[in-house]
PDB file of N, CA and C in Angstrom:
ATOM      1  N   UNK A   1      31.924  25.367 275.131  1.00  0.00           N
ATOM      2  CA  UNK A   1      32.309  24.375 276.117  1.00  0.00           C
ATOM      3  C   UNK A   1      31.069  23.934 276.884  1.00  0.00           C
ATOM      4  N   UNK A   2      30.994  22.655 277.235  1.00  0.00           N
ATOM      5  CA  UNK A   2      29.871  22.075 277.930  1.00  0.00           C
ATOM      6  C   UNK A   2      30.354  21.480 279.333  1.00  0.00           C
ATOM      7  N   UNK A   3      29.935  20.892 280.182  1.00  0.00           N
ATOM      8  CA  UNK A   3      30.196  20.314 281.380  1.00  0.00           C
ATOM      9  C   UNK A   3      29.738  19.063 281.559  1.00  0.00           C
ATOM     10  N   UNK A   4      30.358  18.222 281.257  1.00  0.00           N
ATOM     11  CA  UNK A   4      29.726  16.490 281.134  1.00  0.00           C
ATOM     12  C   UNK A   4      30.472  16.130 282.589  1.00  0.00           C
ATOM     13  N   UNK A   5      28.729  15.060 282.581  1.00  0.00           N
ATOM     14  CA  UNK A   5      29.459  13.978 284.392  1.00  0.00           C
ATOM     15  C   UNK A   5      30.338  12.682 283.357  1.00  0.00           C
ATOM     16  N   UNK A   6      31.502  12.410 283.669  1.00  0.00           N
ATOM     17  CA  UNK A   6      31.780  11.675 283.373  1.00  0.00           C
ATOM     18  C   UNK A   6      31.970  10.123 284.447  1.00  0.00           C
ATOM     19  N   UNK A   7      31.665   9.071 283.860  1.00  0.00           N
ATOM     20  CA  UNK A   7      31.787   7.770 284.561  1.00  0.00           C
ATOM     21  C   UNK A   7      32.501   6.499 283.660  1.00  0.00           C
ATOM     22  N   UNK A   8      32.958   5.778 284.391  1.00  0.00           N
ATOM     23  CA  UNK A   8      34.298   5.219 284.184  1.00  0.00           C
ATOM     24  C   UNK A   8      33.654   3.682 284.656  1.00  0.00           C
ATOM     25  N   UNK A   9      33.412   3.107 283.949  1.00  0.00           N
ATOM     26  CA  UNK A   9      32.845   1.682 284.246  1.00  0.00           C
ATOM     27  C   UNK A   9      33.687   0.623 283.618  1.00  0.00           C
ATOM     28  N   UNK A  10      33.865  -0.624 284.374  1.00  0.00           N
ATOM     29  CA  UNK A  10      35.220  -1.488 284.459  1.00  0.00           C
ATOM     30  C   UNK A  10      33.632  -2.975 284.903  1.00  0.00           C
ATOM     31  N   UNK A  11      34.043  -4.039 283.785  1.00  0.00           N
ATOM     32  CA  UNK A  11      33.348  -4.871 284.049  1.00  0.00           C
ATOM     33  C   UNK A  11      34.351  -5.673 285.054  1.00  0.00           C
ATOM     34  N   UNK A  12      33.151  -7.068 285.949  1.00  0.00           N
ATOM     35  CA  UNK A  12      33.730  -7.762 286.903  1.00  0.00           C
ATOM     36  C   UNK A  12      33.383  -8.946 286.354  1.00  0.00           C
ATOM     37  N   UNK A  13      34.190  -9.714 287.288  1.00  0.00           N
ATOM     38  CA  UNK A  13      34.096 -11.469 287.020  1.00  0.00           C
ATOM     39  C   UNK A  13      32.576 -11.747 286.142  1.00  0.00           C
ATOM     40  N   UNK A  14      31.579 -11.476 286.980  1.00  0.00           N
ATOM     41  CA  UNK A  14      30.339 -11.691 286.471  1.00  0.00           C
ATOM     42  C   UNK A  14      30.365 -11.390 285.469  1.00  0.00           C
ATOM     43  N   UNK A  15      30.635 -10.114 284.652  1.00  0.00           N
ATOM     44  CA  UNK A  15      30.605  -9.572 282.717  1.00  0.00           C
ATOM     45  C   UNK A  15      29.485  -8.511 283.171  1.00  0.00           C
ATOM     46  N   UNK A  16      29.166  -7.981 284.118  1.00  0.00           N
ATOM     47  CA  UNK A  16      28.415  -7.102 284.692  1.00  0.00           C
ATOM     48  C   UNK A  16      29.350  -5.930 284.444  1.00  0.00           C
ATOM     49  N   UNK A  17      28.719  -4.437 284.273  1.00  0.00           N
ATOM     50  CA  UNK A  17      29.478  -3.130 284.439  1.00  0.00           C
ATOM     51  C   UNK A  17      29.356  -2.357 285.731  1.00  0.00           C
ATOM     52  N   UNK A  18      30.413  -2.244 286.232  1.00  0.00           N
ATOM     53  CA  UNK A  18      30.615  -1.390 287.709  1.00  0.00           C
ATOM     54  C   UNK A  18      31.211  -0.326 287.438  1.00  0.00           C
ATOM     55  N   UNK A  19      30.419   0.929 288.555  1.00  0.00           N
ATOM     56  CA  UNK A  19      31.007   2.173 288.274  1.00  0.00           C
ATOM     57  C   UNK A  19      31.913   2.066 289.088  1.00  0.00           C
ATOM     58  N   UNK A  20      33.236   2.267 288.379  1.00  0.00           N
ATOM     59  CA  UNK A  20      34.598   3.039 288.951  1.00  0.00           C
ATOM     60  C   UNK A  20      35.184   4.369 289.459  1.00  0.00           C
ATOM     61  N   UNK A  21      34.271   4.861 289.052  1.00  0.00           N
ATOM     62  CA  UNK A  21      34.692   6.539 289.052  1.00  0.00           C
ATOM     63  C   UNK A  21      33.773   7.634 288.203  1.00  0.00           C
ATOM     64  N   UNK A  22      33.423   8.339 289.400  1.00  0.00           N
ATOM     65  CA  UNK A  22      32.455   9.609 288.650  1.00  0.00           C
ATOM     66  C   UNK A  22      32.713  11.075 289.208  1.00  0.00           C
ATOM     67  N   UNK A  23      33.000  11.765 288.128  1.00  0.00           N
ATOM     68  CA  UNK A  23      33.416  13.205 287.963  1.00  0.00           C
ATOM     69  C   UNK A  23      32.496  13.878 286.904  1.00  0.00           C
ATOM     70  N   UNK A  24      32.641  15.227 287.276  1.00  0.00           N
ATOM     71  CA  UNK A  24      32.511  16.170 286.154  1.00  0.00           C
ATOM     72  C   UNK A  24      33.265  16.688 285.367  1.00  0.00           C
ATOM     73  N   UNK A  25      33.591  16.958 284.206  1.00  0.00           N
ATOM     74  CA  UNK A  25      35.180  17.700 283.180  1.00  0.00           C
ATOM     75  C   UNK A  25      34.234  18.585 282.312  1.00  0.00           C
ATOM     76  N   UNK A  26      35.185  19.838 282.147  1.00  0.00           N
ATOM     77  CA  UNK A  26      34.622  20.540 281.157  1.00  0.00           C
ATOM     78  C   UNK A  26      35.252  19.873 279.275  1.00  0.00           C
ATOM     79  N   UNK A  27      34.156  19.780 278.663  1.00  0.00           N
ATOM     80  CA  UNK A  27      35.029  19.144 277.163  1.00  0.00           C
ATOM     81  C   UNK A  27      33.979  19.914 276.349  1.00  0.00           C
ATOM     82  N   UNK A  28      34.513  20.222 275.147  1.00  0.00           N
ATOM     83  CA  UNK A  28      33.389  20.971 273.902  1.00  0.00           C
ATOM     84  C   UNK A  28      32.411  20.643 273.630  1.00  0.00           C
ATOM     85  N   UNK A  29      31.249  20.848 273.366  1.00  0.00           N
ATOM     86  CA  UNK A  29      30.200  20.379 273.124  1.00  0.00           C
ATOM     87  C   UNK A  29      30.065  20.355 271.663  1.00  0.00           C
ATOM     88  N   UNK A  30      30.661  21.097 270.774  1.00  0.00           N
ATOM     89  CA  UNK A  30      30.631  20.789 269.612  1.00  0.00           C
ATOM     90  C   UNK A  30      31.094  20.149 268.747  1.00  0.00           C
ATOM     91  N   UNK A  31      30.196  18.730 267.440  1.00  0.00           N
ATOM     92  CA  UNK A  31      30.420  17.795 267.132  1.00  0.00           C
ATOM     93  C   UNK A  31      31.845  17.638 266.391  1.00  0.00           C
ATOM     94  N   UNK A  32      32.251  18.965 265.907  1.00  0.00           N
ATOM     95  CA  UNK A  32      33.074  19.042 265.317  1.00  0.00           C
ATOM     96  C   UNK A  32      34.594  18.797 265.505  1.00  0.00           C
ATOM     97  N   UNK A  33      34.658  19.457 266.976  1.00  0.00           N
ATOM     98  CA  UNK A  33      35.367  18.677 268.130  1.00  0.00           C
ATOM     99  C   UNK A  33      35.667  17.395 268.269  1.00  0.00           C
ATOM    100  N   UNK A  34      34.206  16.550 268.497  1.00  0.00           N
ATOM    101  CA  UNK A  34      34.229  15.232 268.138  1.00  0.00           C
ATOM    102  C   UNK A  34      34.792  14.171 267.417  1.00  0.00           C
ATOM    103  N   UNK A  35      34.288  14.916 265.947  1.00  0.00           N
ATOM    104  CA  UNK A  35      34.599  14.541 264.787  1.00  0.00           C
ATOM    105  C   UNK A  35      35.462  14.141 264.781  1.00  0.00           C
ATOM    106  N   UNK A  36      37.406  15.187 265.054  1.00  0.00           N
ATOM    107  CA  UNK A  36      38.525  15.318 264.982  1.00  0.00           C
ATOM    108  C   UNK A  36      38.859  13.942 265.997  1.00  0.00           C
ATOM    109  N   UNK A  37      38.344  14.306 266.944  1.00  0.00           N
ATOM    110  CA  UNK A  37      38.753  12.895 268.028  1.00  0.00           C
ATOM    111  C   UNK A  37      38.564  11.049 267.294  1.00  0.00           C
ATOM    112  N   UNK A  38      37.737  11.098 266.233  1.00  0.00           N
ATOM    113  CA  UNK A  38      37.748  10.350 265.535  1.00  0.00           C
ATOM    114  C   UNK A  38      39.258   9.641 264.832  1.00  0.00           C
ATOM    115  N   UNK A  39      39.579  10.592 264.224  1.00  0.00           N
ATOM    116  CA  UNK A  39      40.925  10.292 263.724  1.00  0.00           C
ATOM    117  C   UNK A  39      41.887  10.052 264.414  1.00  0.00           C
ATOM    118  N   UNK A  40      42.031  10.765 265.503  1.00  0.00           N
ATOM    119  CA  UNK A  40      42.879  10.449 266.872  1.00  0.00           C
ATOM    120  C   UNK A  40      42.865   9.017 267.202  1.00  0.00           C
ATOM    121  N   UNK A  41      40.925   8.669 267.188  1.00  0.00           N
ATOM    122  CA  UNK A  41      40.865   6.864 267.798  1.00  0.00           C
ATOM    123  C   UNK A  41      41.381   5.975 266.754  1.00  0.00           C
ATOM    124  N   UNK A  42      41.174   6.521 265.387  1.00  0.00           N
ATOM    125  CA  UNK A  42      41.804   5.409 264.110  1.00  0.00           C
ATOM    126  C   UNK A  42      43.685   5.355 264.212  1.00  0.00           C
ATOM    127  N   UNK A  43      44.052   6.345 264.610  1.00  0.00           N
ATOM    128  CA  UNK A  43      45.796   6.195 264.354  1.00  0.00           C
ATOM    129  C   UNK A  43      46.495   5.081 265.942  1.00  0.00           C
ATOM    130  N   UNK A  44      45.175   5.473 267.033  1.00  0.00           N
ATOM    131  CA  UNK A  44      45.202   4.422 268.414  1.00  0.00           C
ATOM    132  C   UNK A  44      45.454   3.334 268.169  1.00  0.00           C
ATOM    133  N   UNK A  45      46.411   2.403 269.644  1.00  0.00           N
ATOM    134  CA  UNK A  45      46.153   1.240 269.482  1.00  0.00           C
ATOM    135  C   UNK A  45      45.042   0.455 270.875  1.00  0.00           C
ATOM    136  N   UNK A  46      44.493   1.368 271.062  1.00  0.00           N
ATOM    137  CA  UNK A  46      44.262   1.044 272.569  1.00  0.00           C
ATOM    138  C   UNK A  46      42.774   0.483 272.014  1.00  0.00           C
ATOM    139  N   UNK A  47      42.453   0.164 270.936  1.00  0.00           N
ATOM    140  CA  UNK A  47      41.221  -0.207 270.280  1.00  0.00           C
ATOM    141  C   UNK A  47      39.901   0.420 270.740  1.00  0.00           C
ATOM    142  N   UNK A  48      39.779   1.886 270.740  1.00  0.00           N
ATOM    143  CA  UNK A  48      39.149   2.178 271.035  1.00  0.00           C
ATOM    144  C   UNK A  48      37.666   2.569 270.050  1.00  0.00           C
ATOM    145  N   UNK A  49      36.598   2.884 270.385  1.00  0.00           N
ATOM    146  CA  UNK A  49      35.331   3.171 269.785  1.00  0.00           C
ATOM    147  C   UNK A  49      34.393   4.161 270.947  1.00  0.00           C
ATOM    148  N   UNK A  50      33.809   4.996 269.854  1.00  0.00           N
ATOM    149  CA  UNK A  50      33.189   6.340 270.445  1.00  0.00           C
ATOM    150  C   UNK A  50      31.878   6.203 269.876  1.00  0.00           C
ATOM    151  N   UNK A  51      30.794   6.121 270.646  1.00  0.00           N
ATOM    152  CA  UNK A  51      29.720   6.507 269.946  1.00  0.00           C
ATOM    153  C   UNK A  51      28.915   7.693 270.443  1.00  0.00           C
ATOM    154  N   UNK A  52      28.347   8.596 269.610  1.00  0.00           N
ATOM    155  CA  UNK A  52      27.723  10.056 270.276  1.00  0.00           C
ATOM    156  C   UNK A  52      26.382   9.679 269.860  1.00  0.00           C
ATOM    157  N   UNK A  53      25.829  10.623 271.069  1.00  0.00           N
ATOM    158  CA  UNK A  53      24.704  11.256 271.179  1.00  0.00           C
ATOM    159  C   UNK A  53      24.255  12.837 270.418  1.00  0.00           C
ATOM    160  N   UNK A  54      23.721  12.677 269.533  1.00  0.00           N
ATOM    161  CA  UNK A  54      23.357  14.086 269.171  1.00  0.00           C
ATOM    162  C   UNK A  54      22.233  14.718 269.473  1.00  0.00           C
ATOM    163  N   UNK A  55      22.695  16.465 269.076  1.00  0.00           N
ATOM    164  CA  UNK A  55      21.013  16.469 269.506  1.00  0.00           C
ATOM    165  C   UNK A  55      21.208  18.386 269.004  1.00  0.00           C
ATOM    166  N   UNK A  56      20.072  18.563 268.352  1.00  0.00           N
ATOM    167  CA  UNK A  56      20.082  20.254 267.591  1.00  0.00           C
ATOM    168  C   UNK A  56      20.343  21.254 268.262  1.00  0.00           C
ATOM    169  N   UNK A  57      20.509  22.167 268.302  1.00  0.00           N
ATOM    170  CA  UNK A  57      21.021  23.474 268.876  1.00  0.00           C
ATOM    171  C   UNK A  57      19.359  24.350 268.877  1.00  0.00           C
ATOM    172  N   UNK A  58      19.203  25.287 269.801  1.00  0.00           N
ATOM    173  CA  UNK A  58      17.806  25.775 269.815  1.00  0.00           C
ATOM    174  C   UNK A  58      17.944  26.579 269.398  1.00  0.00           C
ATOM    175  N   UNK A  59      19.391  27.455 269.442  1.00  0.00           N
ATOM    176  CA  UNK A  59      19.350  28.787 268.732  1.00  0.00           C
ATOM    177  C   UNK A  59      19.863  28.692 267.496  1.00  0.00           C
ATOM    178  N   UNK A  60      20.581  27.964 266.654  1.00  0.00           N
ATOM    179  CA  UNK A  60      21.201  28.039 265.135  1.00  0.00           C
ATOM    180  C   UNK A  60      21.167  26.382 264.606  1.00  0.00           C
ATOM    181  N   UNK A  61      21.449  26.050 263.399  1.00  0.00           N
ATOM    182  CA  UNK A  61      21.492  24.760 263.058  1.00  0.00           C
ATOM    183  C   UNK A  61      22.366  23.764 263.345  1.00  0.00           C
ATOM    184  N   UNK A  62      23.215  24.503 264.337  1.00  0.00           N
ATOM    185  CA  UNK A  62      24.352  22.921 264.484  1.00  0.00           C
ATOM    186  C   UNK A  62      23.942  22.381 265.220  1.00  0.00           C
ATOM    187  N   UNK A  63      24.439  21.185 265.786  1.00  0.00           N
ATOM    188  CA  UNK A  63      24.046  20.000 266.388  1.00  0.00           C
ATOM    189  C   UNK A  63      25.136  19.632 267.433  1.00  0.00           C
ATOM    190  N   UNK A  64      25.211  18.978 269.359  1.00  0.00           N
ATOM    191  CA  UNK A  64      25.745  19.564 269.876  1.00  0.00           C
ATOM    192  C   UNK A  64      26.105  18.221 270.388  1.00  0.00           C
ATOM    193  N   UNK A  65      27.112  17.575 271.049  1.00  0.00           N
ATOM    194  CA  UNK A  65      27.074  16.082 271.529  1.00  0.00           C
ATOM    195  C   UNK A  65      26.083  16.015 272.914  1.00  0.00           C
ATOM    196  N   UNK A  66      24.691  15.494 273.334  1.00  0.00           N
ATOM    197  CA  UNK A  66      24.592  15.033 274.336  1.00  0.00           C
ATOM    198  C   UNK A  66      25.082  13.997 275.561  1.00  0.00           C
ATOM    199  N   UNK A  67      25.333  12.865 274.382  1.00  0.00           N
ATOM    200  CA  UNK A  67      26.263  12.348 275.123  1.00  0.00           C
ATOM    201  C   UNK A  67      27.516  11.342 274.625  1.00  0.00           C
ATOM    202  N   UNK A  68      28.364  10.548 275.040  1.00  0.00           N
ATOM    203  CA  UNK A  68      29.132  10.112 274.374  1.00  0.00           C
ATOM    204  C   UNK A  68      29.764   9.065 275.032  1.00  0.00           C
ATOM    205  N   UNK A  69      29.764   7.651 274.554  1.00  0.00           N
ATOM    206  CA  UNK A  69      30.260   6.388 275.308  1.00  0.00           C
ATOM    207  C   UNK A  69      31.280   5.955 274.184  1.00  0.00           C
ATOM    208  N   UNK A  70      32.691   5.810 275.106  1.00  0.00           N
ATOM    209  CA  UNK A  70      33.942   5.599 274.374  1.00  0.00           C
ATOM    210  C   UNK A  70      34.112   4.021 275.129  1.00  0.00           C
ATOM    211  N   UNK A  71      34.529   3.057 274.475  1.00  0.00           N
ATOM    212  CA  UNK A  71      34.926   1.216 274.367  1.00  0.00           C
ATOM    213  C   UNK A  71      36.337   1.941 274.263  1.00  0.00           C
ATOM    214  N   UNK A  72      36.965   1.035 275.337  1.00  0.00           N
ATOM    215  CA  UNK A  72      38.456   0.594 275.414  1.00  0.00           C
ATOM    216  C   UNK A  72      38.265  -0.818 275.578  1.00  0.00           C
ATOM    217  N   UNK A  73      38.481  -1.697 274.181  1.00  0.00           N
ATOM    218  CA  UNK A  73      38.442  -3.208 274.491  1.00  0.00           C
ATOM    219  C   UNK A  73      37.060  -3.247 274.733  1.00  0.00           C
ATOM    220  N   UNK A  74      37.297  -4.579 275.644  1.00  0.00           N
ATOM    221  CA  UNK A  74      35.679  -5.471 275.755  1.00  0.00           C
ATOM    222  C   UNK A  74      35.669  -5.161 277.593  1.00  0.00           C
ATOM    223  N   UNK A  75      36.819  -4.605 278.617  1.00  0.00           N
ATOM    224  CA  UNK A  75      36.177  -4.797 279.904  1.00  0.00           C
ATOM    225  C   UNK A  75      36.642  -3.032 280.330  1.00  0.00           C
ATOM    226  N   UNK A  76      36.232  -2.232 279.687  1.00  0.00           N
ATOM    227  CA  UNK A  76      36.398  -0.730 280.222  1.00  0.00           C
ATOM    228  C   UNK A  76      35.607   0.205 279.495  1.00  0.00           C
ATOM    229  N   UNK A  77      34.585   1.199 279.698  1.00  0.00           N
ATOM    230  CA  UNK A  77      34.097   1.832 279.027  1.00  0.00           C
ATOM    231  C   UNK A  77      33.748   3.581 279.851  1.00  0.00           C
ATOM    232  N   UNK A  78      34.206   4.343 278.791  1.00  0.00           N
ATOM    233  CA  UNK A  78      33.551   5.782 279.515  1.00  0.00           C
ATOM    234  C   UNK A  78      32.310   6.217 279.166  1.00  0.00           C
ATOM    235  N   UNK A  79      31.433   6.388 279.967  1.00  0.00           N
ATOM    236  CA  UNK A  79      30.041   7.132 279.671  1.00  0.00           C
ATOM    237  C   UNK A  79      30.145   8.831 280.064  1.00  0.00           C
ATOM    238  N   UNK A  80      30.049   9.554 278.906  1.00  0.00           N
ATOM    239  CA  UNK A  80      29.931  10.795 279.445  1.00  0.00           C
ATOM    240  C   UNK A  80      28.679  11.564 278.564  1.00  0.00           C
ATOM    241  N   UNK A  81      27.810  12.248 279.720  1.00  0.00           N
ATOM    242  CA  UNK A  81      26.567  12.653 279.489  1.00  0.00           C
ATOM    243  C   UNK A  81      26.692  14.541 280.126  1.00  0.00           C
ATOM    244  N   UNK A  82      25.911  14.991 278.545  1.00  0.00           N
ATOM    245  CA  UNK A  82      25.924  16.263 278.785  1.00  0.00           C
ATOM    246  C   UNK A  82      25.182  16.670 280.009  1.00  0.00           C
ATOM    247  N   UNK A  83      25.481  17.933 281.226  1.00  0.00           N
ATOM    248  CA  UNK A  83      24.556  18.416 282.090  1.00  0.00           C
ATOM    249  C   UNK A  83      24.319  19.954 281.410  1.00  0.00           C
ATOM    250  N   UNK A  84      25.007  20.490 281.074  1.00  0.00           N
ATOM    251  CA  UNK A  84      24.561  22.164 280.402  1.00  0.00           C
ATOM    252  C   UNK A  84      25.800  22.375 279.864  1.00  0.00           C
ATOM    253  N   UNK A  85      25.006  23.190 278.688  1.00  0.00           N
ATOM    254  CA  UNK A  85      26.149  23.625 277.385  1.00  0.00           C
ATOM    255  C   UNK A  85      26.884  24.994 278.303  1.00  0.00           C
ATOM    256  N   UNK A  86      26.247  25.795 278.742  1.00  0.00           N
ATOM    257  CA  UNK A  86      27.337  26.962 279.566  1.00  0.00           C
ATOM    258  C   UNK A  86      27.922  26.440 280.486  1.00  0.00           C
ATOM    259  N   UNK A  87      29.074  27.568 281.190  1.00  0.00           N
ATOM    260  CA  UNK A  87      30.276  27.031 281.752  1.00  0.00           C
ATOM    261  C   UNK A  87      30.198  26.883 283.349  1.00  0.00           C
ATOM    262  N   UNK A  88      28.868  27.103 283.957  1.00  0.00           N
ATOM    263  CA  UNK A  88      28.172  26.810 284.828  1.00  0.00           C
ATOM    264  C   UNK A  88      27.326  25.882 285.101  1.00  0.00           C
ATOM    265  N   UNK A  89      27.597  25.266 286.493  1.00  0.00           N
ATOM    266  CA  UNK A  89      27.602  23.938 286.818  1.00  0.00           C
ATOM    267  C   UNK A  89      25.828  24.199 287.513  1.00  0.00           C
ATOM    268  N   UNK A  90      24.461  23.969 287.257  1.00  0.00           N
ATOM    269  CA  UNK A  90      23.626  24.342 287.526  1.00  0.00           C
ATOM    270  C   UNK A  90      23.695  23.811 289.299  1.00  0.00           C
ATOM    271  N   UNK A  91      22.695  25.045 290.134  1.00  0.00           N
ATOM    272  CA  UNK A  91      22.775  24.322 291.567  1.00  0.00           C
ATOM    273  C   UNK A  91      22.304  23.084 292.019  1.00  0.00           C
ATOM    274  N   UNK A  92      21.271  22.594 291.692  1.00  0.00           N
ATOM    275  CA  UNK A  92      21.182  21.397 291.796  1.00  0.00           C
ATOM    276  C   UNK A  92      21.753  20.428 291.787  1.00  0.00           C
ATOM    277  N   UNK A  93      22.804  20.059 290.266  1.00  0.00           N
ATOM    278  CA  UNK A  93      23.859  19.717 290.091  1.00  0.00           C
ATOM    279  C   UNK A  93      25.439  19.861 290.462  1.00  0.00           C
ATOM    280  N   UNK A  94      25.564  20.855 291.438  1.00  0.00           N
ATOM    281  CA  UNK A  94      26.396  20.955 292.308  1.00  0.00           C
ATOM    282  C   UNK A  94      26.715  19.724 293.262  1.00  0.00           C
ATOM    283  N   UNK A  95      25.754  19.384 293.847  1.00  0.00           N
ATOM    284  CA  UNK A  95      26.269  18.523 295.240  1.00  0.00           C
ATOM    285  C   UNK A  95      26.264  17.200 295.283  1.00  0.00           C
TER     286      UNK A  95
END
Protein backbone atom coordinates (compact mmCIF):
# COMPACT_ATOMS: atom_id res chain seq x y z
CA UNK A 1 0.00 0.00 0.00
CA UNK A 2 1.21 3.52 -0.84
CA UNK A 3 -0.21 6.97 0.24
CA UNK A 4 -1.04 9.23 -2.77
CA UNK A 5 -2.13 13.20 -2.46
CA UNK A 6 -4.91 13.05 -4.45
CA UNK A 7 -6.42 16.25 -6.49
CA UNK A 8 -9.56 16.65 -8.21
CA UNK A 9 -9.42 19.30 -10.96
CA UNK A 10 -12.73 20.55 -12.75
CA UNK A 11 -12.08 22.91 -15.77
CA UNK A 12 -13.85 26.58 -15.90
CA UNK A 13 -15.46 28.76 -18.46
CA UNK A 14 -11.96 29.76 -19.57
CA UNK A 15 -10.92 25.67 -20.51
CA UNK A 16 -8.35 26.37 -17.73
CA UNK A 17 -7.96 23.45 -14.85
CA UNK A 18 -8.92 24.41 -11.22
CA UNK A 19 -8.16 22.55 -8.19
CA UNK A 20 -11.30 21.32 -6.55
CA UNK A 21 -10.22 19.27 -3.93
CA UNK A 22 -7.04 17.89 -2.31
CA UNK A 23 -6.61 14.92 -0.01
CA UNK A 24 -4.49 12.14 0.79
CA UNK A 25 -6.00 8.16 0.33
CA UNK A 26 -4.21 5.18 0.95
CA UNK A 27 -4.46 2.97 -2.68
CA UNK A 28 -1.82 0.06 -3.79
CA UNK A 29 1.06 0.92 -5.23
CA UNK A 30 1.33 -2.02 -7.22
CA UNK A 31 0.89 -1.96 -11.09
CA UNK A 32 -0.88 -4.92 -10.99
CA UNK A 33 -3.56 -3.43 -9.01
CA UNK A 34 -3.67 -0.98 -11.68
CA UNK A 35 -3.74 -3.13 -14.37
CA UNK A 36 -7.15 -4.78 -13.07
CA UNK A 37 -8.64 -1.19 -12.75
CA UNK A 38 -8.19 -1.14 -16.43
CA UNK A 39 -10.89 -3.50 -17.19
CA UNK A 40 -13.13 -1.96 -14.66
CA UNK A 41 -12.61 1.54 -16.96
CA UNK A 42 -13.42 -0.59 -20.34
CA UNK A 43 -16.90 -2.23 -18.98
CA UNK A 44 -17.56 1.98 -17.65
CA UNK A 45 -19.69 4.34 -19.09
CA UNK A 46 -18.47 7.34 -17.46
CA UNK A 47 -15.72 7.45 -20.38
CA UNK A 48 -13.10 7.27 -18.46
CA UNK A 49 -9.03 7.06 -19.17
CA UNK A 50 -6.07 6.36 -16.76
CA UNK A 51 -2.71 7.07 -17.51
CA UNK A 52 0.29 5.86 -15.02
CA UNK A 53 3.37 6.82 -14.02
CA UNK A 54 5.88 4.12 -13.52
CA UNK A 55 8.81 3.73 -11.93
CA UNK A 56 11.25 0.39 -10.60
CA UNK A 57 11.28 -0.92 -7.26
CA UNK A 58 14.90 -0.53 -5.46
CA UNK A 59 14.65 -3.64 -3.76
CA UNK A 60 13.22 -6.43 -6.42
CA UNK A 61 12.16 -6.08 -10.15
CA UNK A 62 8.66 -4.91 -10.08
CA UNK A 63 7.67 -1.67 -10.98
CA UNK A 64 5.41 0.55 -8.69
CA UNK A 65 2.75 3.39 -9.91
CA UNK A 66 4.27 6.89 -9.18
CA UNK A 67 1.69 8.51 -10.34
CA UNK A 68 -1.62 8.33 -12.02
CA UNK A 69 -4.07 10.86 -13.93
CA UNK A 70 -7.61 9.41 -14.55
CA UNK A 71 -10.01 11.69 -17.59
CA UNK A 72 -13.66 11.64 -16.79
CA UNK A 73 -14.79 13.24 -20.17
CA UNK A 74 -13.19 16.45 -21.40
CA UNK A 75 -14.05 18.89 -18.05
CA UNK A 76 -12.93 16.62 -14.85
CA UNK A 77 -9.74 14.99 -14.15
CA UNK A 78 -7.97 13.17 -11.04
CA UNK A 79 -4.28 13.66 -10.50
CA UNK A 80 -2.90 11.34 -8.01
CA UNK A 81 0.85 11.40 -7.15
CA UNK A 82 2.78 8.94 -5.10
CA UNK A 83 4.27 10.52 -1.54
CA UNK A 84 5.79 7.05 0.06
CA UNK A 85 5.27 3.45 -0.65
CA UNK A 86 4.97 2.64 3.41
CA UNK A 87 1.93 3.20 5.38
CA UNK A 88 3.34 6.27 6.96
CA UNK A 89 2.60 9.63 6.11
CA UNK A 90 6.32 11.24 6.26
CA UNK A 91 6.49 14.48 8.82
CA UNK A 92 6.94 16.93 6.60
CA UNK A 93 4.14 15.80 4.66
CA UNK A 94 1.87 15.81 7.43
CA UNK A 95 0.72 19.44 7.61
Amino acid sequence: MGIYQKKVFKKNKKGEWECKSCKTETVSHDFNFWKKSFKTEQKSDFGEHTFLSLRNSKTSDKKFVSSATTYFGNDEKVVRTLLTTSNKLPKKKRK
